[in-house]
N, C-alpha and C. Protein backbone atom coordinates (compact mmCIF):
# COMPACT_ATOMS: atom_id res chain seq x y z
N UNK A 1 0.85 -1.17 0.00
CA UNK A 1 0.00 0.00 0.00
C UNK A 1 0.90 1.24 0.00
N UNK A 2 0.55 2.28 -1.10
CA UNK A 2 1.55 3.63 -0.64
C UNK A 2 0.43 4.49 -0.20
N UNK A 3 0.82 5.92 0.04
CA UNK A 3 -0.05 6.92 0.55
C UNK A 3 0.54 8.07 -0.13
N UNK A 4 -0.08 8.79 -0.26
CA UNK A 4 -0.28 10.28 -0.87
C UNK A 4 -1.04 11.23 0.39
N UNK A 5 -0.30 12.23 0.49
CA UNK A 5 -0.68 13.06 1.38
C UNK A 5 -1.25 14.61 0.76
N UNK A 6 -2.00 15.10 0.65
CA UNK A 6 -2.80 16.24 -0.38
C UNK A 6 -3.38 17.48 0.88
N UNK A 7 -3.22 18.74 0.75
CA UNK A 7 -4.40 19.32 1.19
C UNK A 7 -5.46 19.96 0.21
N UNK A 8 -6.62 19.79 0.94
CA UNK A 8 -7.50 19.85 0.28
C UNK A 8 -8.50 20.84 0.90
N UNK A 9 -9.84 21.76 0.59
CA UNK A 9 -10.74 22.52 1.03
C UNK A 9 -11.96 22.31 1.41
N UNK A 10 -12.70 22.04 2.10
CA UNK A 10 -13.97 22.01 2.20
C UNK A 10 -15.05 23.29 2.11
N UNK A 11 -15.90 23.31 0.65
CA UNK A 11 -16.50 24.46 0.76
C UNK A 11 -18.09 24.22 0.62
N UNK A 12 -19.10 24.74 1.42
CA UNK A 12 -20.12 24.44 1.71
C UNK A 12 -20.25 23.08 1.68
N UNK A 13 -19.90 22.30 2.52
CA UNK A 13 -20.31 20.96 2.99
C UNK A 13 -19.22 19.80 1.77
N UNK A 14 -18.76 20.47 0.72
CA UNK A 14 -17.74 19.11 -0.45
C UNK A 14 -16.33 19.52 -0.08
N UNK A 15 -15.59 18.44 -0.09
CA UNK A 15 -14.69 18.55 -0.18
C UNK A 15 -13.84 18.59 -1.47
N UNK A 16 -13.12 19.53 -2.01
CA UNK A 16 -12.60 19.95 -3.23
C UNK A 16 -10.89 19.02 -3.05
N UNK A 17 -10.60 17.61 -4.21
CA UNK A 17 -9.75 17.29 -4.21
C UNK A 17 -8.97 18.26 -5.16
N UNK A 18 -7.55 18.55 -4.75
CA UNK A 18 -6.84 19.17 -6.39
C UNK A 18 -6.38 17.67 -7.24
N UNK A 19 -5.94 18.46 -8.04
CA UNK A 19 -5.07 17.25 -8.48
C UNK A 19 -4.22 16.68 -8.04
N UNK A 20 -4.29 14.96 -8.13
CA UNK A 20 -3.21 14.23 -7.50
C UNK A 20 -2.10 14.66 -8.00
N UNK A 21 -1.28 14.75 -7.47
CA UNK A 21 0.51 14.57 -7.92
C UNK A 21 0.67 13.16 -8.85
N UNK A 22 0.15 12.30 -8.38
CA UNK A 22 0.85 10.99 -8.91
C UNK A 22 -0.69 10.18 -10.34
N UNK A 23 -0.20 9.80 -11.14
CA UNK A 23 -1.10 8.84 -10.98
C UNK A 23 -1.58 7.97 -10.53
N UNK A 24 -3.09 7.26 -10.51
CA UNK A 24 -3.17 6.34 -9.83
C UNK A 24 -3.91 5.27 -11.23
N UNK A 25 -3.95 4.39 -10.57
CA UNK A 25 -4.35 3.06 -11.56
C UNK A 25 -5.83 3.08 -11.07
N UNK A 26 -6.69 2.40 -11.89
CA UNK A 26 -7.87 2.32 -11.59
C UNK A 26 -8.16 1.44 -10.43
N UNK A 27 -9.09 1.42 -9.92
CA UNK A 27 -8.94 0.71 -8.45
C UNK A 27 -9.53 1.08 -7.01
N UNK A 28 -9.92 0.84 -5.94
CA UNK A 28 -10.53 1.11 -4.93
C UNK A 28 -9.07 1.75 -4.13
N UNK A 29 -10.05 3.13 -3.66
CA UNK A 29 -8.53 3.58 -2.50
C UNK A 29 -9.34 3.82 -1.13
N UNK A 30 -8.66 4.08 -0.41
CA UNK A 30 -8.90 4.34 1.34
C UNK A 30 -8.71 5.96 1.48
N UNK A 31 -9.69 6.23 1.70
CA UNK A 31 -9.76 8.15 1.73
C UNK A 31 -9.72 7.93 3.70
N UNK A 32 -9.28 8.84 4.22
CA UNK A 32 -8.99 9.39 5.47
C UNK A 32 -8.92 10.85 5.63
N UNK A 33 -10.48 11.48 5.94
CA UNK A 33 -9.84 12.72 6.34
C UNK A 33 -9.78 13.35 7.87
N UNK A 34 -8.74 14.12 7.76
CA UNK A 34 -8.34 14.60 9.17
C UNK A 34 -8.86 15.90 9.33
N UNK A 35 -9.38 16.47 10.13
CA UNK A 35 -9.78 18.00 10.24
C UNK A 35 -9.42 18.63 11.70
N UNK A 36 -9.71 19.73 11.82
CA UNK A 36 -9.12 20.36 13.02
C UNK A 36 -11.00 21.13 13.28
N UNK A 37 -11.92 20.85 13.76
CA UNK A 37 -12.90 21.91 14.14
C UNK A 37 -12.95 23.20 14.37
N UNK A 38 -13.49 24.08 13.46
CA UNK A 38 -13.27 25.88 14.00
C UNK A 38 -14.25 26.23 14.75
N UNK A 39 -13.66 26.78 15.59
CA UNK A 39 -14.66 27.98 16.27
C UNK A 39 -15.98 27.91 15.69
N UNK A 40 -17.06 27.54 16.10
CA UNK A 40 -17.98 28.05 15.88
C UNK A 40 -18.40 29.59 15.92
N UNK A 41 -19.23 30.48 14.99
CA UNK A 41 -19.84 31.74 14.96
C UNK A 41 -20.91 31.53 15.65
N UNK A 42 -20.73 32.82 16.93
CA UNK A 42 -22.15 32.98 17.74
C UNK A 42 -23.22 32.86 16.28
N UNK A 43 -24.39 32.26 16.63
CA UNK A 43 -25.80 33.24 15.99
C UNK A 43 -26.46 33.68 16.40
N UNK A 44 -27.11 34.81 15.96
CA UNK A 44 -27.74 35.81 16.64
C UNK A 44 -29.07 35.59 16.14
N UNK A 45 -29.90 35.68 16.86
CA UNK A 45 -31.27 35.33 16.57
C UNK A 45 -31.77 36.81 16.75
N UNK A 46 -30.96 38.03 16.85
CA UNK A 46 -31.73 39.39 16.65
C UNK A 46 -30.71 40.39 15.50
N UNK A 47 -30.86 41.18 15.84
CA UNK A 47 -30.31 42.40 14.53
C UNK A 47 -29.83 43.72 15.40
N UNK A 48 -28.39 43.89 15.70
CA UNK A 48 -27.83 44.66 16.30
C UNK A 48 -28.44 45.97 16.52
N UNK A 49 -28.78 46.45 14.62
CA UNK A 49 -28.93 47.73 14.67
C UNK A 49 -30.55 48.03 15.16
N UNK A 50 -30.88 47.10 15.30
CA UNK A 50 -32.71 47.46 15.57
C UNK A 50 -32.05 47.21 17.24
N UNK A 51 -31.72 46.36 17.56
CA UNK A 51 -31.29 46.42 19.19
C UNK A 51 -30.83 47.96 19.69
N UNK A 52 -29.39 48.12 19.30
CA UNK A 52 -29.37 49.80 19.48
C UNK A 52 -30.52 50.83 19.21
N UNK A 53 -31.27 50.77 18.02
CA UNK A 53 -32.19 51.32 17.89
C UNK A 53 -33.14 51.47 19.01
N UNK A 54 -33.56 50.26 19.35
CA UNK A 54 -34.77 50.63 20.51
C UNK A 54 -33.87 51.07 22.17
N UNK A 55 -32.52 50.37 22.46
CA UNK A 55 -31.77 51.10 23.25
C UNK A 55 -31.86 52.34 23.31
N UNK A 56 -31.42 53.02 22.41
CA UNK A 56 -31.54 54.68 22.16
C UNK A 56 -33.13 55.06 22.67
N UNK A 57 -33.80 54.25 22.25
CA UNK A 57 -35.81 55.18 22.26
C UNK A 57 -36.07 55.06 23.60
N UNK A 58 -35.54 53.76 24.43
CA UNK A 58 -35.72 53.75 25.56
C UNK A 58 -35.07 54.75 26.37
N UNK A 59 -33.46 55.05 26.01
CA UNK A 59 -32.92 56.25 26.73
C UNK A 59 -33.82 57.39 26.81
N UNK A 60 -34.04 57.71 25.49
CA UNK A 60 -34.59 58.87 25.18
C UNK A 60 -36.12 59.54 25.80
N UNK A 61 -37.13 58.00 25.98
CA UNK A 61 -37.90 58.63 26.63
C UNK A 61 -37.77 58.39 28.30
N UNK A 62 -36.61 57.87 28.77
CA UNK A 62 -36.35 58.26 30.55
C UNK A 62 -37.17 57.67 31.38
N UNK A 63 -37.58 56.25 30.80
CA UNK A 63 -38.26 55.95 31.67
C UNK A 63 -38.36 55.57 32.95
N UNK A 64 -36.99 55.33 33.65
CA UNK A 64 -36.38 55.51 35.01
C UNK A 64 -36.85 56.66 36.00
N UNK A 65 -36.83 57.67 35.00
CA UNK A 65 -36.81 58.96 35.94
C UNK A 65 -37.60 59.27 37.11
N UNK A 66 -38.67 58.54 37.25
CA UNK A 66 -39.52 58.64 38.63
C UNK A 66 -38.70 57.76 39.77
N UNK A 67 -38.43 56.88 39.77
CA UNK A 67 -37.61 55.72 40.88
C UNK A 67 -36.61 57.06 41.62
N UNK A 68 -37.01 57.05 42.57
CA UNK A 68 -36.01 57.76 43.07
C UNK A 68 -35.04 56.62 44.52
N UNK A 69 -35.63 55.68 44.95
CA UNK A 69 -34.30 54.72 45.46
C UNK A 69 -33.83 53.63 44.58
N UNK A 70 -33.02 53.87 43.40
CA UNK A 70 -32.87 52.41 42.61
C UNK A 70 -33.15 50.92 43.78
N UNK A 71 -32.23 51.30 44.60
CA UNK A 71 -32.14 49.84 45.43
C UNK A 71 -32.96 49.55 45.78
N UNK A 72 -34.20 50.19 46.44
CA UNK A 72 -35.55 49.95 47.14
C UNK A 72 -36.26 49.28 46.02
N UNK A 73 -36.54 49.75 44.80
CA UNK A 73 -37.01 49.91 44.15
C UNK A 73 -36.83 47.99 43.08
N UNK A 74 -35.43 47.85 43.07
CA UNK A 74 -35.07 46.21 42.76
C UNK A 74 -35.27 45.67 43.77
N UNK A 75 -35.46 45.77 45.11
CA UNK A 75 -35.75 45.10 46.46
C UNK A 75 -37.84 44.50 45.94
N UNK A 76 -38.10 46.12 45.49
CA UNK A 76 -39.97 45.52 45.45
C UNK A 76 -39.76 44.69 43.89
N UNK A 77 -39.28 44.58 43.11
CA UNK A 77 -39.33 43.84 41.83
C UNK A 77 -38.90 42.00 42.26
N UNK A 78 -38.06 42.46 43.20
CA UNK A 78 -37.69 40.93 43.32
C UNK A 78 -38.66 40.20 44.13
N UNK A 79 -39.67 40.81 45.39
CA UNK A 79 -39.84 40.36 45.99
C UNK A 79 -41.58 40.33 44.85
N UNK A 80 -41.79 40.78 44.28
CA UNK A 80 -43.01 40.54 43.41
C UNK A 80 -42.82 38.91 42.83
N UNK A 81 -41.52 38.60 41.92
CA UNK A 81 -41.05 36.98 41.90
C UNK A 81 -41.46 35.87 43.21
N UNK A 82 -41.41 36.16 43.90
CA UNK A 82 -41.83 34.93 44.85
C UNK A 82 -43.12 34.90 45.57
């Protein structure tokens, strides 16, 4: 048995052989591939700029501004949970 060692690409799901270096004879061969796993990409199941967007509308209309003890104030929110 010999071996041939190649790199090769995977693009959307195929793997792209180049051309062998060698010939080969017609015949059954033993493929082995090795990969290294990347990083997966977060996905985002929302849209940044509409996120900032409503960030900003919320600043803008202040809706905080009556609370005058923040802390008291997360003290009655939490205790509404139980």
């Amino acid at each position: 048995m010999q071996a041939i060692e190649i790199q090769a690409t995977v693009k959307d799901g195929i793997l792209q052989i180049p051309q062998l270096p060698a010939p080969l004879t017609d015949g059954n061969v033993k493929v082995i591939v090795l990969y290294e796993p990347q990083p997966e990409t977060p996905q985002r199941n929302y849209d940044p700029k509409k996120m900032e967007a409503a960030f900003k509308a919320i600043a803008e209309k202040d809706i905080f501004s009556d609370i005058k003890d923040p802390v008291a104030w997360q003290r009655q929110q939490r205790e509404e949970w139980e």
